[in-house]
Structures are given as C-alpha cells and as structure tokens.
C-alpha atoms as a PDB file:
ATOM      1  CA  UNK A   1      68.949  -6.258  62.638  1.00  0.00           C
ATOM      2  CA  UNK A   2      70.310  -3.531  61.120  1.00  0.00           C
ATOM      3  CA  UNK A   3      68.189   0.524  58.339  1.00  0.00           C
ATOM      4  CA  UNK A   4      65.913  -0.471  59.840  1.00  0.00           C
ATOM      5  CA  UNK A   5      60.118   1.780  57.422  1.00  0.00           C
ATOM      6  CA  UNK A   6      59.159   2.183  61.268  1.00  0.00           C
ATOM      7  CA  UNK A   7      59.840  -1.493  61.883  1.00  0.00           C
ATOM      8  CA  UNK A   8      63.077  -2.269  60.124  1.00  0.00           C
ATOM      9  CA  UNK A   9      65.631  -4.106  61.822  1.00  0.00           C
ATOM     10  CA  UNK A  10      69.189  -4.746  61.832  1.00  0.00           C
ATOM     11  CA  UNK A  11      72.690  -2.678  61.016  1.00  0.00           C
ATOM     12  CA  UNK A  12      71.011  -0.931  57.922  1.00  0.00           C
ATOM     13  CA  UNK A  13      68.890   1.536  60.018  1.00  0.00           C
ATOM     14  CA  UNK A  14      70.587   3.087  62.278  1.00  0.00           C
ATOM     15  CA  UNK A  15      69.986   6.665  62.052  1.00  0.00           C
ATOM     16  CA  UNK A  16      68.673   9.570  64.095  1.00  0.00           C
ATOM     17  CA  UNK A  17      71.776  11.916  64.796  1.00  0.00           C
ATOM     18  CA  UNK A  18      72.873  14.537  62.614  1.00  0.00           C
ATOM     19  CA  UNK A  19      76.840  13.454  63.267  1.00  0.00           C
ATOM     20  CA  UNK A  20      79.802  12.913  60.988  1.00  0.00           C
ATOM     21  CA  UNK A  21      82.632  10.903  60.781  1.00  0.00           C
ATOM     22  CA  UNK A  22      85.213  13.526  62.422  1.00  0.00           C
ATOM     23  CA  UNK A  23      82.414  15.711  64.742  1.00  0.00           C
ATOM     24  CA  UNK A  24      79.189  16.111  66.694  1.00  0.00           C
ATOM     25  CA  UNK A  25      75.984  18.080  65.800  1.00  0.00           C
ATOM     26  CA  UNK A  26      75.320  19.272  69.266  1.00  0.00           C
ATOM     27  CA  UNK A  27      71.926  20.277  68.211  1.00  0.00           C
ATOM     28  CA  UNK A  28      70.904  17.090  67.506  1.00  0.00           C
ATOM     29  CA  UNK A  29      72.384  15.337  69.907  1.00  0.00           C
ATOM     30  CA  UNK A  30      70.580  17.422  72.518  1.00  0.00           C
ATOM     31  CA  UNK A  31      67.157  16.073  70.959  1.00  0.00           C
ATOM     32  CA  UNK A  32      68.599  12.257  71.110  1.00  0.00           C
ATOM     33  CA  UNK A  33      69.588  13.237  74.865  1.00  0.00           C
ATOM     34  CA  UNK A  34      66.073  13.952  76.512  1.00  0.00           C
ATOM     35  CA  UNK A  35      64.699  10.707  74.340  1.00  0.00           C
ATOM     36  CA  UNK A  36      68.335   9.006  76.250  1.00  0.00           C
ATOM     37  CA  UNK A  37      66.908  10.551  79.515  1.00  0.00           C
ATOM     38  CA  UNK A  38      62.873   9.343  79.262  1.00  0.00           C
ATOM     39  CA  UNK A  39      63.312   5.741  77.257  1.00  0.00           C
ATOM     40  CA  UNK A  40      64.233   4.989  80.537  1.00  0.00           C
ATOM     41  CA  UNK A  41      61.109   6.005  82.319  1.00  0.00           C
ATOM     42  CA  UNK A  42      59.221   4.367  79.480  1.00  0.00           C
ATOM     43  CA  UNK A  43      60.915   1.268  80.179  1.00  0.00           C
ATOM     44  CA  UNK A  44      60.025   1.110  83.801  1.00  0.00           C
ATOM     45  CA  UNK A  45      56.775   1.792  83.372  1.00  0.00           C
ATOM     46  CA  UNK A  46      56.372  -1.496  80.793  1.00  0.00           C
ATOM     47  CA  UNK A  47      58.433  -3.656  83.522  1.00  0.00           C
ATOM     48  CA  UNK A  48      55.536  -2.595  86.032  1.00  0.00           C
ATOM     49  CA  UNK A  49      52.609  -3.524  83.403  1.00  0.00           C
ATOM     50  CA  UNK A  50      54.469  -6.955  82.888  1.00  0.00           C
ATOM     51  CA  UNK A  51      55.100  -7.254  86.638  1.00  0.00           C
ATOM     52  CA  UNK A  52      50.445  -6.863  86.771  1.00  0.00           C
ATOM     53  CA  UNK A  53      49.907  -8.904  83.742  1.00  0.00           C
ATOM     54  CA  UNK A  54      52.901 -11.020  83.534  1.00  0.00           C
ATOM     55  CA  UNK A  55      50.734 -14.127  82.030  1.00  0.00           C
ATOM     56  CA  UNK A  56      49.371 -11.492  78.713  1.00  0.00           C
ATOM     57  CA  UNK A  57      52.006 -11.754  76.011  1.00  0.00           C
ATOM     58  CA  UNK A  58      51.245  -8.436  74.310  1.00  0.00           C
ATOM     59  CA  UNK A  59      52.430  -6.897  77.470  1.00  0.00           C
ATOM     60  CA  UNK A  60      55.825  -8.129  76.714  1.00  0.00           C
ATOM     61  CA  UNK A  61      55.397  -7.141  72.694  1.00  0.00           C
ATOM     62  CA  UNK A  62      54.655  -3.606  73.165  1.00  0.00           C
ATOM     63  CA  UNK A  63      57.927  -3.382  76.100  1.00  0.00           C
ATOM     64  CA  UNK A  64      60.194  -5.173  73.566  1.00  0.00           C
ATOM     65  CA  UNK A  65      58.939  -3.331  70.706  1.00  0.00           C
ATOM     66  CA  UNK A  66      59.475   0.235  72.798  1.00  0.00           C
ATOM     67  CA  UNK A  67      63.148  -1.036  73.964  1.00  0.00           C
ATOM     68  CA  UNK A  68      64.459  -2.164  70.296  1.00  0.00           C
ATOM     69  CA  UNK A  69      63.471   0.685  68.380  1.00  0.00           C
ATOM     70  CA  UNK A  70      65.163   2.622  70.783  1.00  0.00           C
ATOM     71  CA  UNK A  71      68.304   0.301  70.628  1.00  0.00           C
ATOM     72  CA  UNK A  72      68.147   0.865  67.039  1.00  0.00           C
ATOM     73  CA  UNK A  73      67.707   4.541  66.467  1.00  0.00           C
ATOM     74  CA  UNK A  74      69.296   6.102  69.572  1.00  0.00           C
ATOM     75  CA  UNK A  75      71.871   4.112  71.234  1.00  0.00           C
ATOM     76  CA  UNK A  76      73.156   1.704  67.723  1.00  0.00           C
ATOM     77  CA  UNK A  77      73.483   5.137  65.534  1.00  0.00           C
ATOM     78  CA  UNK A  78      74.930   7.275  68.405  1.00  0.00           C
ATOM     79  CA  UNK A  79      77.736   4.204  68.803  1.00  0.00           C
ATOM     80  CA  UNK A  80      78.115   3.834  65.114  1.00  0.00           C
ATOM     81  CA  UNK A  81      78.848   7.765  64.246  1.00  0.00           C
ATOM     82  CA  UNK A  82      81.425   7.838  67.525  1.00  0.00           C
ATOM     83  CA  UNK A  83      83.566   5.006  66.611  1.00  0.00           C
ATOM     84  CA  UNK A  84      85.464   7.364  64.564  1.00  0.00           C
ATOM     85  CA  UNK A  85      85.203  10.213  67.121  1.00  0.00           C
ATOM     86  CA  UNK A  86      85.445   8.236  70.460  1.00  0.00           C
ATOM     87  CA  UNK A  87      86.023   5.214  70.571  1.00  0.00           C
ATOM     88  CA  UNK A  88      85.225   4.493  74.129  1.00  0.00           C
ATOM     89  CA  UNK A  89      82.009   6.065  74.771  1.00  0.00           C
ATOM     90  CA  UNK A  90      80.918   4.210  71.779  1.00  0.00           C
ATOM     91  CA  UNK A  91      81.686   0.778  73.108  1.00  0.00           C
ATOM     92  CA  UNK A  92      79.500   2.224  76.064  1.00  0.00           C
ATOM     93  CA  UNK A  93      76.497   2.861  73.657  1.00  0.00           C
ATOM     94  CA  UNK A  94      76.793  -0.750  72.274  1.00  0.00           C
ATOM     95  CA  UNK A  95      77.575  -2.545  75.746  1.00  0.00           C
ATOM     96  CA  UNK A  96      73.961  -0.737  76.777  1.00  0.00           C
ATOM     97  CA  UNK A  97      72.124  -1.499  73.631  1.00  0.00           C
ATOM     98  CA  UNK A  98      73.381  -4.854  73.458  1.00  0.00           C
ATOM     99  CA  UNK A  99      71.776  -5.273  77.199  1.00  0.00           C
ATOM    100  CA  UNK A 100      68.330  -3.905  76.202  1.00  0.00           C
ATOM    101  CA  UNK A 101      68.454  -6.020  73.009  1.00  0.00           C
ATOM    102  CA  UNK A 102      69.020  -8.813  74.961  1.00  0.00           C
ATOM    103  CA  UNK A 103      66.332  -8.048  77.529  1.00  0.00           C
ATOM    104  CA  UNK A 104      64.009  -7.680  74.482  1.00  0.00           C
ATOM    105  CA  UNK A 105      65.104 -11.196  73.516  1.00  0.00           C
ATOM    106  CA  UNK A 106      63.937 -12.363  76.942  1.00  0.00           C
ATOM    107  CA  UNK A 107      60.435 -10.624  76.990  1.00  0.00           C
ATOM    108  CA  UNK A 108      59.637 -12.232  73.343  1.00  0.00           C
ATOM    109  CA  UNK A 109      60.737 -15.641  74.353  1.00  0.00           C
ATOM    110  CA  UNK A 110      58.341 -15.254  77.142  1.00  0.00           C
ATOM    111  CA  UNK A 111      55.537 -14.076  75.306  1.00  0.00           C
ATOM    112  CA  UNK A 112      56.326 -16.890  71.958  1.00  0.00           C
ATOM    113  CA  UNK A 113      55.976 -19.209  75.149  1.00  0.00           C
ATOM    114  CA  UNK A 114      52.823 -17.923  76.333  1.00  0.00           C
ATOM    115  CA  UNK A 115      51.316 -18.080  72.841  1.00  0.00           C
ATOM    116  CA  UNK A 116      53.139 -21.303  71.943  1.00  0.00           C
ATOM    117  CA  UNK A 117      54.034 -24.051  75.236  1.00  0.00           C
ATOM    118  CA  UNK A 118      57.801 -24.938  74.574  1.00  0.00           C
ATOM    119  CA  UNK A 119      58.155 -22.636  72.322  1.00  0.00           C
ATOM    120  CA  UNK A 120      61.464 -21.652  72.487  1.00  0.00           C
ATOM    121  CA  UNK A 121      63.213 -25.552  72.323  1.00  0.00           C
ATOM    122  CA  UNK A 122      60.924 -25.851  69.301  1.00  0.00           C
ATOM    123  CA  UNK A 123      62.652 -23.135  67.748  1.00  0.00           C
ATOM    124  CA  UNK A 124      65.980 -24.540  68.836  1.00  0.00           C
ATOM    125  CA  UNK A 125      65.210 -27.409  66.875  1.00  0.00           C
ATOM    126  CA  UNK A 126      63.426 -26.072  64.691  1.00  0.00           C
ATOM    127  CA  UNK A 127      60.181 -27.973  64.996  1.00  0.00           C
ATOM    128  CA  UNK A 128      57.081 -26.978  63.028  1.00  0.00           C
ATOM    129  CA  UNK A 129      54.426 -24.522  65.056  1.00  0.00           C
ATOM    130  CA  UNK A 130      50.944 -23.919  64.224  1.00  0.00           C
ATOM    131  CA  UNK A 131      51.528 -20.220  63.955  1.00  0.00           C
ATOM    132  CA  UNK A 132      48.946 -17.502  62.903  1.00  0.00           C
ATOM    133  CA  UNK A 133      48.534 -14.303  61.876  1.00  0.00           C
ATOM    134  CA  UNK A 134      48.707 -12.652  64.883  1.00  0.00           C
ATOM    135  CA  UNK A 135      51.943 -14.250  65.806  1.00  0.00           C
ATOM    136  CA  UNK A 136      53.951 -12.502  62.912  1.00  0.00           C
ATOM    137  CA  UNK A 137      55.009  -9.015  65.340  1.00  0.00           C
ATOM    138  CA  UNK A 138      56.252 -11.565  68.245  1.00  0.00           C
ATOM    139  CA  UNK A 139      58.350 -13.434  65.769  1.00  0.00           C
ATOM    140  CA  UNK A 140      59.312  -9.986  63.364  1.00  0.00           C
ATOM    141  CA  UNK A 141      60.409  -8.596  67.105  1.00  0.00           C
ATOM    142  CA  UNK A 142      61.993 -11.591  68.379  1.00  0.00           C
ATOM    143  CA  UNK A 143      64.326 -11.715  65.115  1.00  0.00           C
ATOM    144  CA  UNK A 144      64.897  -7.812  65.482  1.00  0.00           C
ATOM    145  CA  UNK A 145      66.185  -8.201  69.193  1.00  0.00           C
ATOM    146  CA  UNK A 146      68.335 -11.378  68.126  1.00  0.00           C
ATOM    147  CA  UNK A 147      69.683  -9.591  65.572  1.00  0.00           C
ATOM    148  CA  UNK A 148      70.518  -6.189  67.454  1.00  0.00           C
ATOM    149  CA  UNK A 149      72.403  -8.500  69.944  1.00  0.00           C
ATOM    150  CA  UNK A 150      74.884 -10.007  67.676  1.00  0.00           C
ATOM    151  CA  UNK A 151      75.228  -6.406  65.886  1.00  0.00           C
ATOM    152  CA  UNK A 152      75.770  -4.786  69.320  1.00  0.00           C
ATOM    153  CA  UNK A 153      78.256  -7.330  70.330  1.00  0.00           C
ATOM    154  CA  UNK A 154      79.811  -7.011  67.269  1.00  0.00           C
ATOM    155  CA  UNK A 155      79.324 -10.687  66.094  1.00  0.00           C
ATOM    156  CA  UNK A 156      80.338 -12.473  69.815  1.00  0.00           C
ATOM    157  CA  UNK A 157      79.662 -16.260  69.306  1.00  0.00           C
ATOM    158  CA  UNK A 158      77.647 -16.310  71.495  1.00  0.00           C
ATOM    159  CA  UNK A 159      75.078 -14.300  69.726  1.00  0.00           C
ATOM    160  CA  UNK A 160      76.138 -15.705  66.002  1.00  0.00           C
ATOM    161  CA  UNK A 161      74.119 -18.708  67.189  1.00  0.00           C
ATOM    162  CA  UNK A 162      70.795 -16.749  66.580  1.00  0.00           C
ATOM    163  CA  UNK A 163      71.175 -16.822  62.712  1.00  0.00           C
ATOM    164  CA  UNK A 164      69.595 -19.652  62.123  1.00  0.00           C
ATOM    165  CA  UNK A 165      67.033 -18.868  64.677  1.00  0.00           C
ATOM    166  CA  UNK A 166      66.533 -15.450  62.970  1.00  0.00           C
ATOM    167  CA  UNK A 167      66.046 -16.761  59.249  1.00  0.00           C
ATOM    168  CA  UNK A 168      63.655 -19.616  61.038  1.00  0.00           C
ATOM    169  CA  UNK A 169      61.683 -16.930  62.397  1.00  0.00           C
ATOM    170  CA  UNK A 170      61.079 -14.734  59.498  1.00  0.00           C
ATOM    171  CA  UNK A 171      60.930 -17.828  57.715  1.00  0.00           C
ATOM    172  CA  UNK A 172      57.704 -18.810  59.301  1.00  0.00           C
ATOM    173  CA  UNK A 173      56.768 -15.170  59.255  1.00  0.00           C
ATOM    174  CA  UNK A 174      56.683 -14.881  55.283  1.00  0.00           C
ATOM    175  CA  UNK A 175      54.673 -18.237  54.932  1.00  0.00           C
ATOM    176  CA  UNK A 176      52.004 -16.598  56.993  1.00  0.00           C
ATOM    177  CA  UNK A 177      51.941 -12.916  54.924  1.00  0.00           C
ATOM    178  CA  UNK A 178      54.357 -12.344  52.575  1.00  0.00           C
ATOM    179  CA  UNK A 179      54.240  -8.501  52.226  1.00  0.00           C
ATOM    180  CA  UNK A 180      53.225  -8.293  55.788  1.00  0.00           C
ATOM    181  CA  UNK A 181      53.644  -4.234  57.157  1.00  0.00           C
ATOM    182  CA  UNK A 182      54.701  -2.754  53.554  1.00  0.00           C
ATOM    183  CA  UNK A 183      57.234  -5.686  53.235  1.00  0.00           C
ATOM    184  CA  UNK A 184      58.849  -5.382  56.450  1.00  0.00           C
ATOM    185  CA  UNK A 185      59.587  -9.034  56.495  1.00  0.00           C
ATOM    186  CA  UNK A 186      61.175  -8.846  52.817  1.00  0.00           C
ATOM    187  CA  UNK A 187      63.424  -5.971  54.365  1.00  0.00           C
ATOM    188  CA  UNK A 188      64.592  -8.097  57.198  1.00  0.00           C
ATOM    189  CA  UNK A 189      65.198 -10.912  54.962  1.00  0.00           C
ATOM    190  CA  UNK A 190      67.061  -8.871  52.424  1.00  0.00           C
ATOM    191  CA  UNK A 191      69.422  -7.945  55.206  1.00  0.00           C
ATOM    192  CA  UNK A 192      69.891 -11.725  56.550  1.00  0.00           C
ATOM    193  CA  UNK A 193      71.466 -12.395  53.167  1.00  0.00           C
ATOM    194  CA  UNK A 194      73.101  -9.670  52.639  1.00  0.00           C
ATOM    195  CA  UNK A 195      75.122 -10.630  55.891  1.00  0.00           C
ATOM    196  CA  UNK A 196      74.513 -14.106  55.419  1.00  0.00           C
ATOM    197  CA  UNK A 197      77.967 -16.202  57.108  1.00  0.00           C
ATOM    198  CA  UNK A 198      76.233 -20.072  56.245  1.00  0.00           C
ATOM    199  CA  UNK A 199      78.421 -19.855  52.784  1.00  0.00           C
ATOM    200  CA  UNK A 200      74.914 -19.799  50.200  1.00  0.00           C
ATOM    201  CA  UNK A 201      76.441 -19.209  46.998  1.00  0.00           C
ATOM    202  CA  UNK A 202      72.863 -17.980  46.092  1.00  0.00           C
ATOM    203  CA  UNK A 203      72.715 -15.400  48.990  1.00  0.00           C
ATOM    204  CA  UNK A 204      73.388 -12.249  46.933  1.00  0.00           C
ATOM    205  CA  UNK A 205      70.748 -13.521  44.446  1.00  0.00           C
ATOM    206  CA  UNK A 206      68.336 -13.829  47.306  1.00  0.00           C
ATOM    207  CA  UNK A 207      68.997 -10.583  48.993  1.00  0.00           C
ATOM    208  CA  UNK A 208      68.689  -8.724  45.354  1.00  0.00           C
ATOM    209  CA  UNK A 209      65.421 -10.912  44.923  1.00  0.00           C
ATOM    210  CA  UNK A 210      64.095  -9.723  48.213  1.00  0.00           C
ATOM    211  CA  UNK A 211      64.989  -6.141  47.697  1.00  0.00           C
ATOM    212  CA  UNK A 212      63.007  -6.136  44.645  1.00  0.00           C
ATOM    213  CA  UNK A 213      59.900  -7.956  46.891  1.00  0.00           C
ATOM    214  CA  UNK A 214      60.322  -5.182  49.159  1.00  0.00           C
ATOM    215  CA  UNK A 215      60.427  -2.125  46.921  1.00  0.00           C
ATOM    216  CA  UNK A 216      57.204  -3.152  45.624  1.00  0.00           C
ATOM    217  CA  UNK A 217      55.579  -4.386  49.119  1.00  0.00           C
ATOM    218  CA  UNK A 218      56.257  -0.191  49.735  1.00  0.00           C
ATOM    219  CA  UNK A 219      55.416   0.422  46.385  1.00  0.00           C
ATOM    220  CA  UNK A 220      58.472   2.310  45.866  1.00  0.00           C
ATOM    221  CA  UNK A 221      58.166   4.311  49.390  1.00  0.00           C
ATOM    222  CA  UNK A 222      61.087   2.521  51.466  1.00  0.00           C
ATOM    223  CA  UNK A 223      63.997   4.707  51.519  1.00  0.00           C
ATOM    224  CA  UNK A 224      65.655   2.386  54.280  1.00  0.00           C
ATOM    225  CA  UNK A 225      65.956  -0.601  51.415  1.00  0.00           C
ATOM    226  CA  UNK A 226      68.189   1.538  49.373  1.00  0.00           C
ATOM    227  CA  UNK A 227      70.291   2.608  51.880  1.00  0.00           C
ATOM    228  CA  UNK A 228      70.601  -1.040  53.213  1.00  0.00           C
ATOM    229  CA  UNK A 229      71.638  -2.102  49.650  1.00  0.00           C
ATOM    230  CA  UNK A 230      74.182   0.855  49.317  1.00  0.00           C
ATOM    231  CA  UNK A 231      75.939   0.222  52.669  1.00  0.00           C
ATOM    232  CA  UNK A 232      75.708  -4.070  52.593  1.00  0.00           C
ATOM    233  CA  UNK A 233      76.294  -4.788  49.344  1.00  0.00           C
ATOM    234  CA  UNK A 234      77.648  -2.021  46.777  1.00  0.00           C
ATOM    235  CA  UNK A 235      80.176  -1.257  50.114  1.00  0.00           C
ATOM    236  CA  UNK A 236      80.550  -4.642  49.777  1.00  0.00           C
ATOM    237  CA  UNK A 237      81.354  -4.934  46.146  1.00  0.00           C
ATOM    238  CA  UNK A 238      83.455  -1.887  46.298  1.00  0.00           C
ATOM    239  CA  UNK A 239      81.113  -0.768  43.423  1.00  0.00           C
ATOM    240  CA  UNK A 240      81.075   3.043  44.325  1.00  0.00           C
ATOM    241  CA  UNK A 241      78.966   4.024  41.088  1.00  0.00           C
ATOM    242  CA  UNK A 242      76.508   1.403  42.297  1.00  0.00           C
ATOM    243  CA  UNK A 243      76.811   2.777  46.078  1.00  0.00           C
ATOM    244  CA  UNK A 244      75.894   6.422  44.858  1.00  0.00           C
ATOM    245  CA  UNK A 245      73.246   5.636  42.196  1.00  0.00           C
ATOM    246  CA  UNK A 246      71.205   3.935  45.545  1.00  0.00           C
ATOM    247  CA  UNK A 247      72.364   6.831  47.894  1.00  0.00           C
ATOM    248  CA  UNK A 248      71.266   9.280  45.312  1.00  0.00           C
ATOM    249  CA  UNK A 249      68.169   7.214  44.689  1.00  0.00           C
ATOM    250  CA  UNK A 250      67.542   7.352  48.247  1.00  0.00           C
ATOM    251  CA  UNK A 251      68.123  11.107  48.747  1.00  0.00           C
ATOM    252  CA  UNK A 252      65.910  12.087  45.667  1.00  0.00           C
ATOM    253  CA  UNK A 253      62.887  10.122  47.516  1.00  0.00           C
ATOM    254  CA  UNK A 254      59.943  11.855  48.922  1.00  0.00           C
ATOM    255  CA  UNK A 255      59.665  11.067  52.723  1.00  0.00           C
ATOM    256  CA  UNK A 256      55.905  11.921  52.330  1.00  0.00           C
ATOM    257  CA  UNK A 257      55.274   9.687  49.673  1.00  0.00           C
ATOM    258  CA  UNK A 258      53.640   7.181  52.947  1.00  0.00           C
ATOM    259  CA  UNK A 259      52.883   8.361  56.517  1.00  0.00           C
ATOM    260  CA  UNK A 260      53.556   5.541  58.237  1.00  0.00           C
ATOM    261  CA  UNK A 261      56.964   4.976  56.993  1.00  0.00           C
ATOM    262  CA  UNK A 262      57.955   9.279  57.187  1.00  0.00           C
ATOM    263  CA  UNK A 263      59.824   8.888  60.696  1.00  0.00           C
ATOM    264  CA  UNK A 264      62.030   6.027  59.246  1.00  0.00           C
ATOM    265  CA  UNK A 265      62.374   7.231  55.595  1.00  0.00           C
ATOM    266  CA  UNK A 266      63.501  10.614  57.249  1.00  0.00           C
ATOM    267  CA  UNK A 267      65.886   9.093  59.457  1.00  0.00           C
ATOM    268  CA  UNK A 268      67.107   6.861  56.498  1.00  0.00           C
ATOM    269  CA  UNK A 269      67.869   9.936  54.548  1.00  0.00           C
ATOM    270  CA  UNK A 270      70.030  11.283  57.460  1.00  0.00           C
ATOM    271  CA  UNK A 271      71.767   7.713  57.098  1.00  0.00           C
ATOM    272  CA  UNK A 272      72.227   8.354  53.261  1.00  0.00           C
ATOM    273  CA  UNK A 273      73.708  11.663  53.747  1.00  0.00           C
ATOM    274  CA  UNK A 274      76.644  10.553  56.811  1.00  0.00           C
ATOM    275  CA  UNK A 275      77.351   7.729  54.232  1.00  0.00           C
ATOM    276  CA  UNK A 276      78.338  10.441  51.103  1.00  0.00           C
ATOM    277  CA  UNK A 277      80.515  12.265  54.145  1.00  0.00           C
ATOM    278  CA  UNK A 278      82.619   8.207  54.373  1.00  0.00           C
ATOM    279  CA  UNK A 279      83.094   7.540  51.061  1.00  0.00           C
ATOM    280  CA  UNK A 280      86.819   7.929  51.168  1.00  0.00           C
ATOM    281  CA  UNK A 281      86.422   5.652  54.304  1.00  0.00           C
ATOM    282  CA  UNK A 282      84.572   3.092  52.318  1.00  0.00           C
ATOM    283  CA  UNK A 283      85.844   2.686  48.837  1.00  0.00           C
ATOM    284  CA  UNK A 284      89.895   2.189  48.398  1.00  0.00           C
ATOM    285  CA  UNK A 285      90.144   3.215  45.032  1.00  0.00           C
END
C-alpha cells in the first residue's frame, strides 16, 4: 500500500518494531506479540458482527479497516526487518498478511457491492459510479487491501492486476475530496507513482506533485510522506544526500505537531531511524 498518518497505505509504512537489519529488540517485539496474540480475537469478533448484519456494509469497513492496519504495522514490518535476520519466518509473516489482506479485499468488495449493485465488474471495466462522500473509506480501504496483497506477495501476477484497479479507486476518491483525511488520498497516490510499472514517463513528476499536495493537506505534520519519498524514490535515484536530507527532515519532526496522525508519525520515525542503520545496504557508492 505501503508508510503508511493513521490511514496510510502501502510499502512506505511499515513500522512498529524497534528491529535492525542484523538483530531483534526483544522488548519490542514482546509488545508486537500480545497485539499478534489479540488481533486475532478482534478479528473473530468482526466475522460474528458480519455473520448478524451481513447485508450493513460498514460492518465489513470497520473488520477490513481493523485487519489491514494490522497487516500493515505488525505482520508487513515484522517480515520486512527479518528478511535480513530470517529469512523463513519472514516469508511466514508475509504468507499470513498477504491472507488477511486478501480477506480485507473480499469484505470491501462486498460492502462496494452493497453500496453500489455490480459494483465490482464496474470497476473491472472501469465504468463510471455515482459515488459520494461517504463512499471514499470503502474505496481508500479497498485500494489499501489491494495494494498490501501484491506487496505481501511480493508482486505475484496475480495481484499486479489490481494496479489499475487501485489508481481507479483513488481516482474516483480524489474527484470526490481532494485533501480528504489530512491528504490521505494524496499519500496513497504519491506512492502509486512512485511504484508505478504502466511506463508514465510523467510518473516521478506526479508522485513529486502529489507529495507536495500532501505535505500541505497535513500542513506540514506527515512524517510518513517523507519517509515514503526517502525509501521510493531518493533509494531509487541512488541520491543518498537527497535520502538523508528527507530522513533527517523526518526525524527533526514533532510527532505532536497533530493528534490524530501521533501513532503513525511515531511509528514513521521508528521507520526513519532502521533506514539510517541500511544505508550501506541501500546506496552502492
């Protein structure tokens, strides 16, 4: 999706354990262990609301919403940070996130369809909806859990096939509110270019473009942007002077500067710092 605020999706914000490249912060793991042990619980509660109220699509927004975060946060930075520590039990963490991603997929297609008849072969081909308002979350999460899946499968074709679904999604999102949740939207669609595999020449102009749309959506408050630029594009580039002017950006940032976004901007910083600890791993010369 990925980093990343509270809502962010995609690669660019994963980011809750305090690991590094080489070893594990057992103290922090620990934390990220009891949330392992009672997402679970969470999750089988929202399977028996949607099993009483299968026919009420926010049922299946506030499950999906629950499950990706989670994907994100927990199981996407756990399998990230212990590719270069274990390789196995990370392919574990990203076999089960890519399963709860695509669950989440499910549950949003269901509620898009409860909100929208047919919706999901008008998305297919891409045929125009009369969407509202209300229907930006159940299109923001629907592109988040598309997204996780072909970041948790590590680009499997079979998942690719959602980019144009994703960018059609946020698409319609952005025509409906623009700066919708602090620029959330901008964020996502910053990311899509920044990983953008159609071959737009103008994609990097576009994801700068956005970036700048998003910074001031936060007004200046969304640490997760920064780091998202950092690790996409200066990584990317191989710029490392660029990479550490936006890491160092991002570290100098107060994570109080806007409640809402303090959980993500904190985790975002954690992201920041791992990042400085790779940047022999990163840059070649």
């Amino acid at each position: 999706m990925i980093i990343f605020q509270r809502r962010q999706l995609y690669i660019w914000i994963f980011s809750i354990l305090f690991l590094n490249a080489c070893s594990v912060n057992r103290d922090t793991m620990f934390g990220a262990d009891i949330i392992e042990y009672t997402i679970p619980l969470t999750a089988k509660t929202q399977e028996k609301k949607i099993r009483k109220d299968s026919f009420n699509s926010e049922v299946y927004l506030e499950a999906s919403e629950k499950l990706i975060q989670f994907s994100y946060a927990i199981l996407m930075d756990k399998a990230d940070r212990l590719m270069y520590a274990d390789y196995y039990t990370a392919r574990e963490y990203y076999l089960e996130a890519l399963n709860l991603f695509l669950t989440s997929r499910e549950y949003m297609l269901t509620a898009l369809s409860l909100r929208h008849p047919d919706f999901k072969s008008k998305m297919i081909d891409k045929e125009s909806i009369s969407f509202t308002t209300r229907d930006i979350p159940y299109l923001y999460w629907l592109s988040g859990a598309m997204a996780g899946s072909i970041s948790a499968s590590k680009g499997d074709p079979r998942y690719l096939i959602d980019l144009t679904n994703i960018r059609w999604l946020l698409g319609n999102a952005i025509v409906l509110e623009p700066g919708w949740d602090k620029g959330a939207l901008y964020s996502a669609m910053m990311s899509v270019h920044l990983n953008d595999t159609t071959g737009d020449r103008d994609s990097e102009k576009k994801a700068l473009e956005y970036f700048e749309l998003a910074d001031r959506a936060a007004k200046g408050s969304n640490i997760g942007i920064y780091v998202t630029l950092a690790e996409s594009f200066a990584v990317a580039k191989q710029d490392k002077d660029y990479f550490l002017e936006l890491i160092n950006k991002a570290l100098s940032m107060d994570i109080n500067a806007d409640k809402d976004m303090k959980q993500a901007n904190l985790l975002s910083k954690l992201r920041a710092k791992w990042l400085l600890t790779r940047i022999d791993d990163l840059f070649y010369m």
